[in-house]
PDB file of N, CA and C in Angstrom:
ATOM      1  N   UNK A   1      30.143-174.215 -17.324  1.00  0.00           N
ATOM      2  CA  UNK A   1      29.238-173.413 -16.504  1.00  0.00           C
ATOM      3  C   UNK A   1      28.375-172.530 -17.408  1.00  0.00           C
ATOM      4  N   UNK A   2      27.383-172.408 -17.525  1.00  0.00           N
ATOM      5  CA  UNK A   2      26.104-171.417 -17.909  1.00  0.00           C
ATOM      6  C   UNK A   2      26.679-170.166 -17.896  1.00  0.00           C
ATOM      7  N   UNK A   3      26.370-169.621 -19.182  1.00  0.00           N
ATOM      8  CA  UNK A   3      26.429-167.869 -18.064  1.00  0.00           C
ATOM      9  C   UNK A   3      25.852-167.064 -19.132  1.00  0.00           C
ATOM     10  N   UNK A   4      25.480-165.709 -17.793  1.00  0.00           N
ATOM     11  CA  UNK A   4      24.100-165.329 -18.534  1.00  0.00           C
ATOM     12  C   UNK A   4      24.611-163.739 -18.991  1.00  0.00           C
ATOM     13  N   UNK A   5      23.856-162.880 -19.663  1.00  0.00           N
ATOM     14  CA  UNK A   5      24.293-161.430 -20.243  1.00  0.00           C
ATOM     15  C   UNK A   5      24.525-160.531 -18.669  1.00  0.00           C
ATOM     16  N   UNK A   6      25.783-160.161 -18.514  1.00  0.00           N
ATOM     17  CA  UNK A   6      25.115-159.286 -17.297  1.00  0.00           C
ATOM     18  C   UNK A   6      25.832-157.416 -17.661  1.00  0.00           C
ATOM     19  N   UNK A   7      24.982-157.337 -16.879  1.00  0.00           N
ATOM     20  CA  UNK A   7      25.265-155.758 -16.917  1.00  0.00           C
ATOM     21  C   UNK A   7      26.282-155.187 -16.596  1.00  0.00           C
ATOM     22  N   UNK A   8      26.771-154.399 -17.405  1.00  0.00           N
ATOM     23  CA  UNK A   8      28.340-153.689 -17.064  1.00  0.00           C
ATOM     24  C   UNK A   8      29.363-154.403 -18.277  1.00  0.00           C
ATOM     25  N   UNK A   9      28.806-155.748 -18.513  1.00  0.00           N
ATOM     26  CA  UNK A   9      29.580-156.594 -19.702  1.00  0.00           C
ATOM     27  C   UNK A   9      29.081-156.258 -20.879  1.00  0.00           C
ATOM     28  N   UNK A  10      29.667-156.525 -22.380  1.00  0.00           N
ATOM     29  CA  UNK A  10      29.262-156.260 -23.543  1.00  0.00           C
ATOM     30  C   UNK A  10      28.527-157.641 -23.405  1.00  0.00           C
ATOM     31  N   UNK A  11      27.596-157.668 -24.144  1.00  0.00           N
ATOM     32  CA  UNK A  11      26.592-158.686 -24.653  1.00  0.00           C
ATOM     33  C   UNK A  11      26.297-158.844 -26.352  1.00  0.00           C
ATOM     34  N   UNK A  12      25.560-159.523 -26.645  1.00  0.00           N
ATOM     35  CA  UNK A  12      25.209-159.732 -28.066  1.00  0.00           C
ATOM     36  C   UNK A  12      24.370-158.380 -28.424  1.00  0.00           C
ATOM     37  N   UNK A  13      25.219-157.947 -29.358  1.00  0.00           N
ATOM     38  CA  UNK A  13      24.395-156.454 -29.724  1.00  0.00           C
ATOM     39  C   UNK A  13      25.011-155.333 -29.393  1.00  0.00           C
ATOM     40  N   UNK A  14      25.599-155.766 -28.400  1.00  0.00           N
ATOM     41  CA  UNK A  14      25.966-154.153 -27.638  1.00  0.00           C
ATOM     42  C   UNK A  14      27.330-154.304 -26.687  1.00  0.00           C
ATOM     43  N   UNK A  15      27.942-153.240 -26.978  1.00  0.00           N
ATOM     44  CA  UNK A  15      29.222-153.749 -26.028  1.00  0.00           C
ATOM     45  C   UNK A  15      29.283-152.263 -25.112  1.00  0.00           C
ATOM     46  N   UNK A  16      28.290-151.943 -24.774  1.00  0.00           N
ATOM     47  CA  UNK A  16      27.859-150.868 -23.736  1.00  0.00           C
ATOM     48  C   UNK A  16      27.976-151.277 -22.027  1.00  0.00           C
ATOM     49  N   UNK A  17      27.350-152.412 -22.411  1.00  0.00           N
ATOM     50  CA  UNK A  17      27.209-152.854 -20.739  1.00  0.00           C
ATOM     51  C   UNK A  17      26.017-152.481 -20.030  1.00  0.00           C
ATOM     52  N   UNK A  18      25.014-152.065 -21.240  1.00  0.00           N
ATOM     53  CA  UNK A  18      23.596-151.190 -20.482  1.00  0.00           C
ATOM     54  C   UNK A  18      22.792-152.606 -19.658  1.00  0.00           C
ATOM     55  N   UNK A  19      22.123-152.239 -18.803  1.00  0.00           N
ATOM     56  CA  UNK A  19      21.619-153.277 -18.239  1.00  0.00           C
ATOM     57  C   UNK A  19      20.627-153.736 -19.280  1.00  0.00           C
ATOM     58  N   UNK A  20      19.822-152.694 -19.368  1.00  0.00           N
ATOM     59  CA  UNK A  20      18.657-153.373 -20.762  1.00  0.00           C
ATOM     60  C   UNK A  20      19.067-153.989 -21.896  1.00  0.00           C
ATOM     61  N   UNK A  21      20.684-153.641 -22.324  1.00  0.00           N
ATOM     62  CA  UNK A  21      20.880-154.625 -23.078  1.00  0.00           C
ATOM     63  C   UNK A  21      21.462-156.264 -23.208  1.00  0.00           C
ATOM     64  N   UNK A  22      21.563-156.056 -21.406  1.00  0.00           N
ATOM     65  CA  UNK A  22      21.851-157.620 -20.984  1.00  0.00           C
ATOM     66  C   UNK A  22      20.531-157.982 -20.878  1.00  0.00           C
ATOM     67  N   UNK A  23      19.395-157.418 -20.280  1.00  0.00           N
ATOM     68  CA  UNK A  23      18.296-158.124 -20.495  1.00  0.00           C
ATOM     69  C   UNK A  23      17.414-158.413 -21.335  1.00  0.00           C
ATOM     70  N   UNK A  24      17.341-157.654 -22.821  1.00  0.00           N
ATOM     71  CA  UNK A  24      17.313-157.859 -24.286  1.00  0.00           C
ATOM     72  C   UNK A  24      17.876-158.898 -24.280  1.00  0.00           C
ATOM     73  N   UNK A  25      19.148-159.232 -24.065  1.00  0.00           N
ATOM     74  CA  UNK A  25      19.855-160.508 -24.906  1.00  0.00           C
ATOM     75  C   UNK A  25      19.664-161.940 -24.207  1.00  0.00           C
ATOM     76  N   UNK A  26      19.189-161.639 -23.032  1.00  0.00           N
ATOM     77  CA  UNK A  26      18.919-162.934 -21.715  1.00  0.00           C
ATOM     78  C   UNK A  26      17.170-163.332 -22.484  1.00  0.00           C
ATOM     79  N   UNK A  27      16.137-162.118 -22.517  1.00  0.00           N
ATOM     80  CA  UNK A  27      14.793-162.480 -22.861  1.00  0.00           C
ATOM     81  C   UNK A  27      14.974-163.380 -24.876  1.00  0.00           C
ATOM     82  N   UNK A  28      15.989-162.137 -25.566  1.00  0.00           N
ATOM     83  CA  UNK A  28      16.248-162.589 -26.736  1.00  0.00           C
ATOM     84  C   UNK A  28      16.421-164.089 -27.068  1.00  0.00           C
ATOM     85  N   UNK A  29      17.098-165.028 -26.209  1.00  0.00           N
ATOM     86  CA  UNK A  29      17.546-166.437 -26.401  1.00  0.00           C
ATOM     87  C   UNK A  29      16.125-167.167 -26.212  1.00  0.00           C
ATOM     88  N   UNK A  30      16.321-168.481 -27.539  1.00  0.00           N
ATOM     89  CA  UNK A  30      14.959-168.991 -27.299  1.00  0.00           C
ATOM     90  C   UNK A  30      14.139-169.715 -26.465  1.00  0.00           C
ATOM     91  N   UNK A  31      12.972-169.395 -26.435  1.00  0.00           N
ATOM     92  CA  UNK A  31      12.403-169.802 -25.316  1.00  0.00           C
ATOM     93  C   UNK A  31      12.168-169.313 -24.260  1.00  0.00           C
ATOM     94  N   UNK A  32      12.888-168.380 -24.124  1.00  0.00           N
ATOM     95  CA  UNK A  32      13.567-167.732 -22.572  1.00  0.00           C
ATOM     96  C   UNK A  32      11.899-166.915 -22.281  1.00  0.00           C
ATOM     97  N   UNK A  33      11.628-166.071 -23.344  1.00  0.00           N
ATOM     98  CA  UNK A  33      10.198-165.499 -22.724  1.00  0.00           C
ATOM     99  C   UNK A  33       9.103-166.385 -22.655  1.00  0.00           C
ATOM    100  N   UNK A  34       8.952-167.748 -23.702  1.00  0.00           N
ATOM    101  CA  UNK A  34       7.776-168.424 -23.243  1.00  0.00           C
ATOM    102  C   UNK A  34       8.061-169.426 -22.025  1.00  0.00           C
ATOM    103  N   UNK A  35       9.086-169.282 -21.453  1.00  0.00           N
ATOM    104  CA  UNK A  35       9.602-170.153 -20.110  1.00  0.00           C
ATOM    105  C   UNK A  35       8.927-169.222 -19.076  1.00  0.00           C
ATOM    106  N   UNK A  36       9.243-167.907 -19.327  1.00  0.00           N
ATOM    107  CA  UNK A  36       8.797-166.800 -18.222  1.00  0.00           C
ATOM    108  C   UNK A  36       7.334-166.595 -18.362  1.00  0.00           C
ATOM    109  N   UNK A  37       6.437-166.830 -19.222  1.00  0.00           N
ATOM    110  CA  UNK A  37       5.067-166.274 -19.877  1.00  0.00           C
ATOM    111  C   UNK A  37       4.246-167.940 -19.288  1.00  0.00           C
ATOM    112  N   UNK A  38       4.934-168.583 -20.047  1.00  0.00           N
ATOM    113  CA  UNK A  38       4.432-170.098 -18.767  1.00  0.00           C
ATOM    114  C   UNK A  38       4.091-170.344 -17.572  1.00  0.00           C
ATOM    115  N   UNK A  39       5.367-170.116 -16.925  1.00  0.00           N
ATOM    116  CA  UNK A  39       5.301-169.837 -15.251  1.00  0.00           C
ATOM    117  C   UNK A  39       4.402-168.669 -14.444  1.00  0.00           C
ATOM    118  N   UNK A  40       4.344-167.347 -15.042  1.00  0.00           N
ATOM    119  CA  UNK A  40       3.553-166.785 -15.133  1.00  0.00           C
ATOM    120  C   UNK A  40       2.563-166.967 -14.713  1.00  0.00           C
ATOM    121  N   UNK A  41       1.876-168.083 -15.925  1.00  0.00           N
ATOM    122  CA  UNK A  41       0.599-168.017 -16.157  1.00  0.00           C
ATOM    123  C   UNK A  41       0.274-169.493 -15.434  1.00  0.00           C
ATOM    124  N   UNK A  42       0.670-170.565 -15.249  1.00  0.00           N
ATOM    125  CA  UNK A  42       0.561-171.328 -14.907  1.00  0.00           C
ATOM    126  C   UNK A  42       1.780-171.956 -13.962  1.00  0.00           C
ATOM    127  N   UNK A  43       2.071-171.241 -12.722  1.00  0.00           N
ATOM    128  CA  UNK A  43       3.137-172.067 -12.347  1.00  0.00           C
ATOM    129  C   UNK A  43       2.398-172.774 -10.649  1.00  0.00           C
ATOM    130  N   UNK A  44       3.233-173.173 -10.102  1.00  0.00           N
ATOM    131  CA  UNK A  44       4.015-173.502 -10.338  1.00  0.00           C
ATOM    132  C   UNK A  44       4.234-174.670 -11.216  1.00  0.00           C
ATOM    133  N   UNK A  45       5.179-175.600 -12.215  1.00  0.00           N
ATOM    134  CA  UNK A  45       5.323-176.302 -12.944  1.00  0.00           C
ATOM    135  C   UNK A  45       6.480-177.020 -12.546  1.00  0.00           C
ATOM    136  N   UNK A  46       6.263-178.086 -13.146  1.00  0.00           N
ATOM    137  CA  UNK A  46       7.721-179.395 -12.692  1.00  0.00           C
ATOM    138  C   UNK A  46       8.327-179.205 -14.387  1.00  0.00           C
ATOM    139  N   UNK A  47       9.786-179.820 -14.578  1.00  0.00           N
ATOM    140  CA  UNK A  47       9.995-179.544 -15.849  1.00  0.00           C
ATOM    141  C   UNK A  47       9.540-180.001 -17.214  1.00  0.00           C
ATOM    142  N   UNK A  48       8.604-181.691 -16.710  1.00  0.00           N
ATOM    143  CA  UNK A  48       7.916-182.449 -17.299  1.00  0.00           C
ATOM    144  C   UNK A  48       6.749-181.565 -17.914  1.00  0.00           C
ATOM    145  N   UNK A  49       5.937-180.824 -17.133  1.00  0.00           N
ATOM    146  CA  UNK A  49       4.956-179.647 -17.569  1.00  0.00           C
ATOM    147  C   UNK A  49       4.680-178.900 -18.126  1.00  0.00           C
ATOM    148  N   UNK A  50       6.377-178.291 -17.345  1.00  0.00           N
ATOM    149  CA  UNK A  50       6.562-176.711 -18.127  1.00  0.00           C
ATOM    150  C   UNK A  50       7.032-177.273 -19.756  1.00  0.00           C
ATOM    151  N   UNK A  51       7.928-178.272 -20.355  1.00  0.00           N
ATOM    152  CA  UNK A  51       8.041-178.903 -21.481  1.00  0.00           C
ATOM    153  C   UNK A  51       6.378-178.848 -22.649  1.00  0.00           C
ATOM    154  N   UNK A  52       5.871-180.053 -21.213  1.00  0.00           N
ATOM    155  CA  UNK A  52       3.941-179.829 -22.646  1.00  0.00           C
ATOM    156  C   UNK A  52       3.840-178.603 -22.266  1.00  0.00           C
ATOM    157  N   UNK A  53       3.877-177.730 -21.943  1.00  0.00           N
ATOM    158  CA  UNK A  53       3.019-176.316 -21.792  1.00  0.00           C
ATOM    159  C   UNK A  53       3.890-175.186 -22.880  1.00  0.00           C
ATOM    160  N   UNK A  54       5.463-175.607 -23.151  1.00  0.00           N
ATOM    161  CA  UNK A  54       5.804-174.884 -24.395  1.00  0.00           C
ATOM    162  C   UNK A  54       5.923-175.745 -25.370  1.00  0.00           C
ATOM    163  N   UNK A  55       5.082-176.674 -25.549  1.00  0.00           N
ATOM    164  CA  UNK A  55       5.086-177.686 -26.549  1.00  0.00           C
ATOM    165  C   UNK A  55       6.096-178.172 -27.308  1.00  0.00           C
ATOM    166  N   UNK A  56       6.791-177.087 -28.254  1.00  0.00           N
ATOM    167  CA  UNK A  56       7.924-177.428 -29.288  1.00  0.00           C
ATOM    168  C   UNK A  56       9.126-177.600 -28.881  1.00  0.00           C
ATOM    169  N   UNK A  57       9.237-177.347 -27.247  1.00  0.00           N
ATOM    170  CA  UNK A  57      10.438-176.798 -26.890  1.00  0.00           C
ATOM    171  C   UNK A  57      12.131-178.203 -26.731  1.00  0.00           C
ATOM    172  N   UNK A  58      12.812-178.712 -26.927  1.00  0.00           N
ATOM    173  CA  UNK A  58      13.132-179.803 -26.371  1.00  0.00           C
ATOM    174  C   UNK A  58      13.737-179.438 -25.131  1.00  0.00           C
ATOM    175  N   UNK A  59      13.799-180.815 -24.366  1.00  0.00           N
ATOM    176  CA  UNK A  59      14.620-180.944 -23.384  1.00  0.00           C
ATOM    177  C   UNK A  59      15.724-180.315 -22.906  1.00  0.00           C
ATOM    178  N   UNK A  60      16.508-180.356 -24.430  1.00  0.00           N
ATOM    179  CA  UNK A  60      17.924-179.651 -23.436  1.00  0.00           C
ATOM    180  C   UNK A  60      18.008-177.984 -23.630  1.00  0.00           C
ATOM    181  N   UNK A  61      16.995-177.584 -24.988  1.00  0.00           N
ATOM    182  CA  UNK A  61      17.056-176.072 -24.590  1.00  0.00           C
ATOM    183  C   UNK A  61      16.434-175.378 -23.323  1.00  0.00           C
ATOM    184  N   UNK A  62      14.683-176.449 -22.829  1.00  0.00           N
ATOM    185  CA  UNK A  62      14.583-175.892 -21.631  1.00  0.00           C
ATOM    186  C   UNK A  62      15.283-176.179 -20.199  1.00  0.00           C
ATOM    187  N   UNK A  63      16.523-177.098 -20.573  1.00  0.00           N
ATOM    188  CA  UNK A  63      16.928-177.193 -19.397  1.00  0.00           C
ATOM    189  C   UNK A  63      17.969-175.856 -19.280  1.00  0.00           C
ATOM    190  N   UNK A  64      18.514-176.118 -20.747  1.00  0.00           N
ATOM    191  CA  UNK A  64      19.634-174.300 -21.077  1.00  0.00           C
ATOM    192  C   UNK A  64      18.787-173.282 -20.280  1.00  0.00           C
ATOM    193  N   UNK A  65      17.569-172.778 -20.653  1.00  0.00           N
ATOM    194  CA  UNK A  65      16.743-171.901 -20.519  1.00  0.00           C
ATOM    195  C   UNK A  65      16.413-171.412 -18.758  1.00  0.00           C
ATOM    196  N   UNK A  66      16.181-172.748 -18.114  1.00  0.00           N
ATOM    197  CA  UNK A  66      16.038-173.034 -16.858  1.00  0.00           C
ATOM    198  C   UNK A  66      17.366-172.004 -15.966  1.00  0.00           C
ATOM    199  N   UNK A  67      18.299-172.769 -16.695  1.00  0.00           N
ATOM    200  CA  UNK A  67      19.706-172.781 -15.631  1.00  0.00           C
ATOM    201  C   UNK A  67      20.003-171.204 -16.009  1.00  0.00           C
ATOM    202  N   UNK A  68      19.289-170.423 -16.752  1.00  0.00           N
ATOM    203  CA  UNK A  68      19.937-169.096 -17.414  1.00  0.00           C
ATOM    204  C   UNK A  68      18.920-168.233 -16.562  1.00  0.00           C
ATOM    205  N   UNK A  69      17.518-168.448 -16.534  1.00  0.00           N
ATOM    206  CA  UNK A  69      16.779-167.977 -16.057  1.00  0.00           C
ATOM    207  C   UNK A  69      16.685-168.301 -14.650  1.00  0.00           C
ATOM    208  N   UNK A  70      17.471-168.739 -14.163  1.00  0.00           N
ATOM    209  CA  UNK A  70      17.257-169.065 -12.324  1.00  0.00           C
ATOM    210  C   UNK A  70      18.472-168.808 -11.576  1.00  0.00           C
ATOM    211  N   UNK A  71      19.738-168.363 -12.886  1.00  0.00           N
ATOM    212  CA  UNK A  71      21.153-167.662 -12.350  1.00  0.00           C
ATOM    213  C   UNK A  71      21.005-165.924 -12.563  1.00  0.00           C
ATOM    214  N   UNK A  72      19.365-165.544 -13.717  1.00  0.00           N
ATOM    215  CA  UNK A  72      19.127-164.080 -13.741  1.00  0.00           C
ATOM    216  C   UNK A  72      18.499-164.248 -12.396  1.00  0.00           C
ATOM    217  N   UNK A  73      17.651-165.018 -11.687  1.00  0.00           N
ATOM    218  CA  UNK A  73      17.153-164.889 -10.369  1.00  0.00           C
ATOM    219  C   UNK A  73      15.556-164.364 -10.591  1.00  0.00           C
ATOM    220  N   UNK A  74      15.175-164.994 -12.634  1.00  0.00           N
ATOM    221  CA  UNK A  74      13.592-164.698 -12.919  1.00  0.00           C
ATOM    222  C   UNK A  74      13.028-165.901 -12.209  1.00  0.00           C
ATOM    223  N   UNK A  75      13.325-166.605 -11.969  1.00  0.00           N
ATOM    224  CA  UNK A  75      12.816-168.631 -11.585  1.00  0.00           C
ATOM    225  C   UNK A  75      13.442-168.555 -10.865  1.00  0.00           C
ATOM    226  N   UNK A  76      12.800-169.962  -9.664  1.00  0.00           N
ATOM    227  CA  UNK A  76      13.395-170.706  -8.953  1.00  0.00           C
ATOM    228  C   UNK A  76      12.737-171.807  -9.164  1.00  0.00           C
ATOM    229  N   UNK A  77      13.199-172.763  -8.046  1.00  0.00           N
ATOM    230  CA  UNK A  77      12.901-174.201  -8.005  1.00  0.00           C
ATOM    231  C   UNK A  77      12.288-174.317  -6.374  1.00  0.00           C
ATOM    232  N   UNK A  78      11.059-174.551  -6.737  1.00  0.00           N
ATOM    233  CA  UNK A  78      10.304-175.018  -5.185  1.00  0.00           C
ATOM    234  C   UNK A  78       9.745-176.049  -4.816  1.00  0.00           C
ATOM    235  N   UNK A  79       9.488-176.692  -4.026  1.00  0.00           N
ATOM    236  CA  UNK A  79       9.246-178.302  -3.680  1.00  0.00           C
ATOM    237  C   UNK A  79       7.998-178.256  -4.712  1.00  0.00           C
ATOM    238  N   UNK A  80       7.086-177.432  -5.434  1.00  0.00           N
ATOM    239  CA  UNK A  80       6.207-178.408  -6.480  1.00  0.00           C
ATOM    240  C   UNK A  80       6.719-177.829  -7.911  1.00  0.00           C
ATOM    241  N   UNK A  81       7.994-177.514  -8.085  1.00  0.00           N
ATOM    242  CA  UNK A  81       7.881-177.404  -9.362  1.00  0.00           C
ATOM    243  C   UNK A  81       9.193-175.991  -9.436  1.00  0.00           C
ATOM    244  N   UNK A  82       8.970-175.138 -10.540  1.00  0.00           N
ATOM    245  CA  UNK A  82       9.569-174.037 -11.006  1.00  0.00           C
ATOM    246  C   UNK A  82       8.594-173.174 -11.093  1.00  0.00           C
ATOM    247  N   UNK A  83       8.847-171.892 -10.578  1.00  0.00           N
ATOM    248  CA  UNK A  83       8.181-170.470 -10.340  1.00  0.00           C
ATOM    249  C   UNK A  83       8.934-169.337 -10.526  1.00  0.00           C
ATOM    250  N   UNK A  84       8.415-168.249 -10.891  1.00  0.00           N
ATOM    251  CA  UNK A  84       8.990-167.503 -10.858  1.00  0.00           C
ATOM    252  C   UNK A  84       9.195-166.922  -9.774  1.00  0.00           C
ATOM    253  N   UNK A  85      10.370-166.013  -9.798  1.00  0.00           N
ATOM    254  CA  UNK A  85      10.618-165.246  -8.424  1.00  0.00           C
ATOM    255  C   UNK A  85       9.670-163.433  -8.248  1.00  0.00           C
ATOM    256  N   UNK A  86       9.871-162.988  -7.306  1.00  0.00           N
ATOM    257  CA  UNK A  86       9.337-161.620  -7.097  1.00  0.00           C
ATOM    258  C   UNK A  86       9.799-160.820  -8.221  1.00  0.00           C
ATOM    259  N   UNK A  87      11.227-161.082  -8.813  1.00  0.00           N
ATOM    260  CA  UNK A  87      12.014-160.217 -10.342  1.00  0.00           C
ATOM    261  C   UNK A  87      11.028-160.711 -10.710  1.00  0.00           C
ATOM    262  N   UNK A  88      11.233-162.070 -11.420  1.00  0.00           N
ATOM    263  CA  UNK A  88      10.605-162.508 -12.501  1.00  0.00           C
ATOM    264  C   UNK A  88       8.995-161.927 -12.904  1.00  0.00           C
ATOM    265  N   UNK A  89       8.162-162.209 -11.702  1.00  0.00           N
ATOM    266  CA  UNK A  89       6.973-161.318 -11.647  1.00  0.00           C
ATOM    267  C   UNK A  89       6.767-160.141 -11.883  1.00  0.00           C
ATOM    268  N   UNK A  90       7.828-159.297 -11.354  1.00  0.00           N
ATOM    269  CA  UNK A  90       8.097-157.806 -11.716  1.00  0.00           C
ATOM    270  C   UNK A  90       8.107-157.566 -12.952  1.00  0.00           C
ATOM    271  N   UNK A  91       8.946-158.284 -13.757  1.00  0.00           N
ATOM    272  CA  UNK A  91       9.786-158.152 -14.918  1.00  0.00           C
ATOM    273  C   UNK A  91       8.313-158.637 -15.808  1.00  0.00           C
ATOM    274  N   UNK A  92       7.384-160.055 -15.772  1.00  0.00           N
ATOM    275  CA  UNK A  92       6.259-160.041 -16.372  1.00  0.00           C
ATOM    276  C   UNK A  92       5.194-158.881 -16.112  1.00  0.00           C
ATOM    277  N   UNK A  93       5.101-158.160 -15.258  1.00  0.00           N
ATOM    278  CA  UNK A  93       4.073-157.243 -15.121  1.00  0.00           C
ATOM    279  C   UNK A  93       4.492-155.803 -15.792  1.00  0.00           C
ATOM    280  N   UNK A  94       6.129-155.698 -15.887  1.00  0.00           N
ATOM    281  CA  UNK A  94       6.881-154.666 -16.960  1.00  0.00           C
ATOM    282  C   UNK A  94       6.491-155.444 -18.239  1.00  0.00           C
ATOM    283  N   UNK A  95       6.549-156.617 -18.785  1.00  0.00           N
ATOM    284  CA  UNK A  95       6.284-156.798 -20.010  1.00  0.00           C
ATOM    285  C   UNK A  95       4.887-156.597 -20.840  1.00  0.00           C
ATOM    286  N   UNK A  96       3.829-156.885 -19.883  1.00  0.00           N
ATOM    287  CA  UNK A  96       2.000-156.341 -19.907  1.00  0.00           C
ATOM    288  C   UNK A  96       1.913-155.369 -20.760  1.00  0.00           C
ATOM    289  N   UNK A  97       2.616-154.581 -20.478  1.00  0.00           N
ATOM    290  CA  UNK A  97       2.475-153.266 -21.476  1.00  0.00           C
ATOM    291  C   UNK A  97       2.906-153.445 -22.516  1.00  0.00           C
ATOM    292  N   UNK A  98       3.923-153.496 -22.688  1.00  0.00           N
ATOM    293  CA  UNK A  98       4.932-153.496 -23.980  1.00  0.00           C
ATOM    294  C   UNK A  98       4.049-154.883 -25.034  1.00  0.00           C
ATOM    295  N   UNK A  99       3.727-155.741 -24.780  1.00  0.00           N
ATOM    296  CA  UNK A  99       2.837-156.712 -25.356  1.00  0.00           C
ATOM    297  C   UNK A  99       1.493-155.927 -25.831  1.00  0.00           C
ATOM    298  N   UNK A 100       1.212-154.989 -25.351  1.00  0.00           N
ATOM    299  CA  UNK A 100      -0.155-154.501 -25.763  1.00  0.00           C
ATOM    300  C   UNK A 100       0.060-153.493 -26.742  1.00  0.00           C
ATOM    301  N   UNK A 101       1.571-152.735 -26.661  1.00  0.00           N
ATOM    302  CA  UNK A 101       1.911-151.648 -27.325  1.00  0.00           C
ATOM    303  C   UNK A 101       2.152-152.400 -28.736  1.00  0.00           C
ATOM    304  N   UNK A 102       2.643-153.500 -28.554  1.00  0.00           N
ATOM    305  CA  UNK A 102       3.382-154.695 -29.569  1.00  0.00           C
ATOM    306  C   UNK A 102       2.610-154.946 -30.599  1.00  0.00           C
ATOM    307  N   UNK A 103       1.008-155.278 -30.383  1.00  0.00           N
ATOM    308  CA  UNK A 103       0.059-155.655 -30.519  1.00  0.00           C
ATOM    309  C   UNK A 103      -0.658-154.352 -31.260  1.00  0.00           C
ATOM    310  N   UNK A 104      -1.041-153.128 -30.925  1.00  0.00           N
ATOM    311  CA  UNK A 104      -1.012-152.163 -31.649  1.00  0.00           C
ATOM    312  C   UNK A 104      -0.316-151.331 -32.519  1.00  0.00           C
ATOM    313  N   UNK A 105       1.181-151.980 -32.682  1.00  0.00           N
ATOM    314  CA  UNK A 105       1.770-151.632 -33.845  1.00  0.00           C
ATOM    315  C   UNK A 105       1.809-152.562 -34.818  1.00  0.00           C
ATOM    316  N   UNK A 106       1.711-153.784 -34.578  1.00  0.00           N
ATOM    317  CA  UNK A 106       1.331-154.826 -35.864  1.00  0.00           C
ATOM    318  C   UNK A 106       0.504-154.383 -36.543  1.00  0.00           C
ATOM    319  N   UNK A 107      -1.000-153.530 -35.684  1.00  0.00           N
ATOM    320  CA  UNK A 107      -1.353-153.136 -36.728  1.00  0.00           C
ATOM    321  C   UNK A 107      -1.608-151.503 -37.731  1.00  0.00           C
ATOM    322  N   UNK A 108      -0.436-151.425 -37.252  1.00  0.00           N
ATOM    323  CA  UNK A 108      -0.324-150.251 -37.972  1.00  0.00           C
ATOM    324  C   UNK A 108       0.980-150.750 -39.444  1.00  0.00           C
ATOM    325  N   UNK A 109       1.252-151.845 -38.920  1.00  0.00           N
ATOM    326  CA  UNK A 109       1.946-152.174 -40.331  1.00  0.00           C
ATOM    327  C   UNK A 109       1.703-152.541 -41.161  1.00  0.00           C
ATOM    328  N   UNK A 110       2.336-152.413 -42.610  1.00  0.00           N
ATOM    329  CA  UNK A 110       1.643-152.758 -43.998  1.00  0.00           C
ATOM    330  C   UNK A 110       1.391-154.236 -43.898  1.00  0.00           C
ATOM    331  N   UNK A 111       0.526-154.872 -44.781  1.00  0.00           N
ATOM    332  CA  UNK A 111       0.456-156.662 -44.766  1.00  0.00           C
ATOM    333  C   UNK A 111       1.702-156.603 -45.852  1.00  0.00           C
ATOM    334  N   UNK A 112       2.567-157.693 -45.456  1.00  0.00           N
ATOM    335  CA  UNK A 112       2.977-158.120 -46.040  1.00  0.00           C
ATOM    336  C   UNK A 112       2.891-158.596 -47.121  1.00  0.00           C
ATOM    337  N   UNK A 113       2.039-159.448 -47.107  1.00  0.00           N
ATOM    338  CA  UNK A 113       1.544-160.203 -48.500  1.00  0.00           C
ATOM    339  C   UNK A 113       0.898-159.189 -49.233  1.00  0.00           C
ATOM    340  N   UNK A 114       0.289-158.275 -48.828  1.00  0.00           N
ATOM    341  CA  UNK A 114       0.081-157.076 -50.187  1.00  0.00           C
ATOM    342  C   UNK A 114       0.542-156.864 -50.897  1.00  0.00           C
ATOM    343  N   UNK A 115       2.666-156.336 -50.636  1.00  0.00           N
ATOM    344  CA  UNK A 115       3.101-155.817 -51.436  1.00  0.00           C
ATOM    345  C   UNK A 115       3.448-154.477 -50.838  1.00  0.00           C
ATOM    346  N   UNK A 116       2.390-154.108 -50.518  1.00  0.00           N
ATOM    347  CA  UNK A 116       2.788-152.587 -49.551  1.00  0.00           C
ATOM    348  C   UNK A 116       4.079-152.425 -48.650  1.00  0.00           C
ATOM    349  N   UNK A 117       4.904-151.673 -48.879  1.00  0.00           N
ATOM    350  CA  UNK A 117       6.236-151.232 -48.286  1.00  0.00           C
ATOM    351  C   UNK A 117       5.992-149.760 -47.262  1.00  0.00           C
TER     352      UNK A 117
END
């Protein structure tokens, strides 16, 4: 059986039980946010789709990914495909920000390849 980080349980990282850190460790696993950033943006999707639409991804991690993300209750499965749910939407319109904040601290960091620490 699948099973996903939940809250109140220790998870990878943290043996707190904080909810954010079950959902850190649920978004953390791969794929898991470009499964949600997909649907998103293009759903609804069949799994044939959602596959070309994360290109690299194989088969059995997005099927892992699927069954993890539709027992958090971010996805479902609807007669044309996989969508996200009202969470899942929620949870992408909480991420909007944090992507933009993300995005303005890259560049406040040194380049790498400079040398700069």
């Amino acid at each position: 059986m699948t099973k996903i980080p939940y809250p109140g349980k220790p998870v990878r990282g943290s043996k707190s039980g904080a909810p954010i850190m079950a959902l850190f460790d649920l978004l953390g696993r791969r794929w898991a946010m470009g499964v949600l950033w997909t649907l998103r943006e293009n759903e609804p999707c069949t799994f044939r789709e959602l596959q070309d639409k994360c290109e690299t991804i194989s088969p059995a991690v997005l099927n892992q990914r699927i069954k993890e993300l539709r027992l958090a209750q971010l996805i479902e499965r609807s007669p044309d495909g996989y969508v996200s749910t009202s969470l899942g939407k929620e949870l992408y319109d909480q991420l909007v920000p944090l992507g933009a904040w993300a995005k303005e601290w890259a560049k406040e960091l040194p380049d790498p390849e400079s040398g700069d620490t």
